[in-house]
C-alpha atoms as a PDB file:
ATOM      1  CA  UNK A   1      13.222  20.864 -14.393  1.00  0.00           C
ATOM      2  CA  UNK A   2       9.900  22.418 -13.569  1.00  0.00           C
ATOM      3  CA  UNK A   3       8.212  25.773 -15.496  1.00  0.00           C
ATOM      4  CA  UNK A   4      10.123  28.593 -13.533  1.00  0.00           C
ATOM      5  CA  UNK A   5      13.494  26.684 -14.572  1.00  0.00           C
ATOM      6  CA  UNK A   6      14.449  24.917 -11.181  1.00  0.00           C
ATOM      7  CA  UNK A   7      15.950  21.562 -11.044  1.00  0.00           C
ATOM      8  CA  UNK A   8      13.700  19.291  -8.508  1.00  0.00           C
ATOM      9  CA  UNK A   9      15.576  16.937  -7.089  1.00  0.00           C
ATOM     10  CA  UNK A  10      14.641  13.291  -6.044  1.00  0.00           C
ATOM     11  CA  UNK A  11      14.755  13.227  -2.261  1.00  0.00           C
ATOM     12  CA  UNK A  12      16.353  10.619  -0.320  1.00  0.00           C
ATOM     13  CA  UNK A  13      13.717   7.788   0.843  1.00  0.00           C
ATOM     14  CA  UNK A  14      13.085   3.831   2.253  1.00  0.00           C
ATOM     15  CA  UNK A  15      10.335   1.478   1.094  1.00  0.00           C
ATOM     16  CA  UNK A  16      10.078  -1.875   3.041  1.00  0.00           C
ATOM     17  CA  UNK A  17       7.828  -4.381   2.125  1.00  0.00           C
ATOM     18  CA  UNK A  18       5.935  -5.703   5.658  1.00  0.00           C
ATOM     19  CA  UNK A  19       3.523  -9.416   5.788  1.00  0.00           C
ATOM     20  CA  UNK A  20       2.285 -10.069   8.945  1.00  0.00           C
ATOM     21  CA  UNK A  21       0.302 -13.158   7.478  1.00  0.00           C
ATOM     22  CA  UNK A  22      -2.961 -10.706   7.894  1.00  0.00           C
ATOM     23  CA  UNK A  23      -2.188  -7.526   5.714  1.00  0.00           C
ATOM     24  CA  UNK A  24       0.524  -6.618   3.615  1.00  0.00           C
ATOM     25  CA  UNK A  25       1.882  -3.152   3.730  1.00  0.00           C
ATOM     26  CA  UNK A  26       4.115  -0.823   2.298  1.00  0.00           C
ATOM     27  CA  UNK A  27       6.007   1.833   4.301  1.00  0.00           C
ATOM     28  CA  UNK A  28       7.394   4.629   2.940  1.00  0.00           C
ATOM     29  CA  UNK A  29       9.567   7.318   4.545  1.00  0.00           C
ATOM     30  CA  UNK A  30      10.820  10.276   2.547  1.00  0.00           C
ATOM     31  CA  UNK A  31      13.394  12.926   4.105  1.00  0.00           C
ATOM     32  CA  UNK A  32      12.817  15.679   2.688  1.00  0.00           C
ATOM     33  CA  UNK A  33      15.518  18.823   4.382  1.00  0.00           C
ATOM     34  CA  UNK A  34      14.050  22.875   4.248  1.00  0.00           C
ATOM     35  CA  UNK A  35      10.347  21.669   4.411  1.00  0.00           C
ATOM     36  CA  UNK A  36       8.546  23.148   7.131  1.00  0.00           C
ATOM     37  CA  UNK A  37       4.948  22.161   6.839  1.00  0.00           C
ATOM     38  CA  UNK A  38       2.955  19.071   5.331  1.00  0.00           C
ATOM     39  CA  UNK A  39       1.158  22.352   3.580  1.00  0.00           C
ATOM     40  CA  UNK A  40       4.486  22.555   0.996  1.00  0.00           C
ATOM     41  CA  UNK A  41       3.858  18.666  -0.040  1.00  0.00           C
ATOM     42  CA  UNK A  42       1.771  17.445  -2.917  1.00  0.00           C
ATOM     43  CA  UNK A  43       1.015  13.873  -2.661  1.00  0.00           C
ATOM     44  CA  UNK A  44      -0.759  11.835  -5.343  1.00  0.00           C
ATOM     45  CA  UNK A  45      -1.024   7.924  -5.252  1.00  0.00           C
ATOM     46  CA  UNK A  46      -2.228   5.487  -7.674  1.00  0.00           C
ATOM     47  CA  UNK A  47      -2.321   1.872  -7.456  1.00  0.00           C
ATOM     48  CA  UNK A  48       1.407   1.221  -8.998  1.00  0.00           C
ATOM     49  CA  UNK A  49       3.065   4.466  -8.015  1.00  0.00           C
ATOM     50  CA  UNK A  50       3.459   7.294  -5.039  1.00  0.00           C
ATOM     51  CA  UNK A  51       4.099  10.555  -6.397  1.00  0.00           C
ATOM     52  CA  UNK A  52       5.698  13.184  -3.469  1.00  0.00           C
ATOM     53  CA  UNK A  53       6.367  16.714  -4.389  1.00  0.00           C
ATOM     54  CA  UNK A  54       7.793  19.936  -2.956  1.00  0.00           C
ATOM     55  CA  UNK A  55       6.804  22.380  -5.924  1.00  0.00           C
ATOM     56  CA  UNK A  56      10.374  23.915  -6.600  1.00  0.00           C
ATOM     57  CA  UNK A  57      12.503  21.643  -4.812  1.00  0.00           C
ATOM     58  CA  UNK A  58      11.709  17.982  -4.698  1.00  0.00           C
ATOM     59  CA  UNK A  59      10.059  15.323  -6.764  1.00  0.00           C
ATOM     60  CA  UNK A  60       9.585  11.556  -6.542  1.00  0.00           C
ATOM     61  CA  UNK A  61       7.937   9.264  -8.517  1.00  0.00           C
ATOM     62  CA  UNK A  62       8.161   6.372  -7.327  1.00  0.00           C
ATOM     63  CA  UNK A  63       6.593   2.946  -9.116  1.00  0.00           C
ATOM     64  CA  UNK A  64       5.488   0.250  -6.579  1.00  0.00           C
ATOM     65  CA  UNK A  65       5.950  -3.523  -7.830  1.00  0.00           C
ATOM     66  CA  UNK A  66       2.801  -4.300  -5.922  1.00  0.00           C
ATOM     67  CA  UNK A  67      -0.724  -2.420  -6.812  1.00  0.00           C
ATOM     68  CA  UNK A  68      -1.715  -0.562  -3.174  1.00  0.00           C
ATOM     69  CA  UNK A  69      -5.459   1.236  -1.623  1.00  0.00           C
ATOM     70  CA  UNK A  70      -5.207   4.571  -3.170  1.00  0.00           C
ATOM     71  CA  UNK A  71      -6.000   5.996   0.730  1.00  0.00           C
ATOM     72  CA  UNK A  72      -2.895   5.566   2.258  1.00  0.00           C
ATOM     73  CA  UNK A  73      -3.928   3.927   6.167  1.00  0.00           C
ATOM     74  CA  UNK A  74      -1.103   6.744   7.312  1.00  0.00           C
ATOM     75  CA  UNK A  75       0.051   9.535   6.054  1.00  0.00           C
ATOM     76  CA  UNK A  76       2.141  12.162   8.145  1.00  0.00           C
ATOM     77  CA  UNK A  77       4.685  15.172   8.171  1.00  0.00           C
ATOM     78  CA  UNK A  78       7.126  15.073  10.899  1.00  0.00           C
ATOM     79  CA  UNK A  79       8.266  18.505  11.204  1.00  0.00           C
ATOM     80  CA  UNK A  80      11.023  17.590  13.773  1.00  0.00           C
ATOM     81  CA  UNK A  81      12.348  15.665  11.163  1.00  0.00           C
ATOM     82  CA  UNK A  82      11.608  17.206   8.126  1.00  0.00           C
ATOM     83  CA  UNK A  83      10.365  13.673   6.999  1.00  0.00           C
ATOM     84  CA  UNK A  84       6.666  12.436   5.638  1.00  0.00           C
ATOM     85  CA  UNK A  85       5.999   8.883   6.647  1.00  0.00           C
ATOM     86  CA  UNK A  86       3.152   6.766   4.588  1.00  0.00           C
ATOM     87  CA  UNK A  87       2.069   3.215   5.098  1.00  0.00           C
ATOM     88  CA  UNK A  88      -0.234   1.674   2.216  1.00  0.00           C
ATOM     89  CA  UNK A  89      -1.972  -1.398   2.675  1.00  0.00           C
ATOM     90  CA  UNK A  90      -0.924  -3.476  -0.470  1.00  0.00           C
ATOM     91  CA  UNK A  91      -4.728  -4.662  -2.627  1.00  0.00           C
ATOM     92  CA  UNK A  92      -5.055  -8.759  -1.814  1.00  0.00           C
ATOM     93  CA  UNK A  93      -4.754 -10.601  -5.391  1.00  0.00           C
ATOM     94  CA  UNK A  94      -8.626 -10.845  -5.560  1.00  0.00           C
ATOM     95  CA  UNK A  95      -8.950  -7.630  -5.531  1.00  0.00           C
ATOM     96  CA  UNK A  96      -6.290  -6.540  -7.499  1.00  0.00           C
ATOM     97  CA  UNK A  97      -7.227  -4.805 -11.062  1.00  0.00           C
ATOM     98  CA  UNK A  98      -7.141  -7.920 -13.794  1.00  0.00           C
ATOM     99  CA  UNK A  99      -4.568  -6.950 -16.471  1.00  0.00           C
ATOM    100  CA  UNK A 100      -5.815  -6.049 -19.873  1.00  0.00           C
ATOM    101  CA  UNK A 101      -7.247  -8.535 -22.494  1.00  0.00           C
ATOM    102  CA  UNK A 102      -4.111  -8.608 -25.305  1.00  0.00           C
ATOM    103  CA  UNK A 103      -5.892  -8.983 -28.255  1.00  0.00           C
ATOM    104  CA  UNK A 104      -4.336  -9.889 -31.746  1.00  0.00           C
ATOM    105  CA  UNK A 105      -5.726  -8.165 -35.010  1.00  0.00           C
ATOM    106  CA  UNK A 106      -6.286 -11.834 -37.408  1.00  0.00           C
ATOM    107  CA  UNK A 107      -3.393 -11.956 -40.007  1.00  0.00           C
ATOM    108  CA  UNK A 108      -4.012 -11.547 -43.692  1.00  0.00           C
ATOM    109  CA  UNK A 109      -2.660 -13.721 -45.956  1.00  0.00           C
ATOM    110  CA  UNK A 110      -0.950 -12.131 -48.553  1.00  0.00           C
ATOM    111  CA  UNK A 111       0.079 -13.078 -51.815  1.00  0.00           C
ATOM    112  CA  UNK A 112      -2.054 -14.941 -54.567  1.00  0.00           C
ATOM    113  CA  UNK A 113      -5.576 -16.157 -54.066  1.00  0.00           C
ATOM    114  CA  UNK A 114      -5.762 -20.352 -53.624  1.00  0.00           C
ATOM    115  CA  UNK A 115      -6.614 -22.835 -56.351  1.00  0.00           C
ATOM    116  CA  UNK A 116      -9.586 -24.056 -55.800  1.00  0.00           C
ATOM    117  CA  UNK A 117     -11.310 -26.837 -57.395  1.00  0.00           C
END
């Protein structure tokens, strides 16, 4: 539910997963019915998730199992078919952020000091 009290709701959409042993992409095609122009759309992406948004009306968050280029290589509103279509070119593994260092605090021991000679 956004401020003004409306219910967004998650609009119908396909993701395929294309390899064609150069560049991996992502597609993404979101219908999205009573839109008229790309100018109504928000769209925010970040390496692990798209985020597409009608202020008012729809809302998708979608998280992506593979980390993609933040500029999507296509992104367009197809007014005949009230539908945005996006293609992200998925990062190589080189390139790919490195997860973060897990790091343990040491344990204390607890209870009574050792003997010692």
């Amino acid at each position: 539910m956004n401020s003004d009290g409306l219910i967004e709701q998650v609009p119908q959409y396909v993701l395929n997963h294309h390899d064609d042993g150069k560049t991996e992409k992502l597609s993404l095609t979101v219908l999205l019915p009573g839109v008229a122009s790309a100018a109504e759309l928000d769209v925010r992406v970040e390496p692990k998730r798209v985020c597409v948004r009608v202020p008012g009306r729809y809302k998708l968050e979608l998280p992506l199992d593979v980390p993609v280029d933040e500029k999507p290589e296509l992104l367009r509103f197809v007014k005949k078919k009230n539908t945005l279509k996006a293609e992200f070119i998925v990062l190589p593994e080189a390139s790919r952020p490195a997860a973060p260092p897990t790091t343990r605090a040491p344990s204390a021991s607890r209870g009574a000091p050792e003997a010692r000679p």
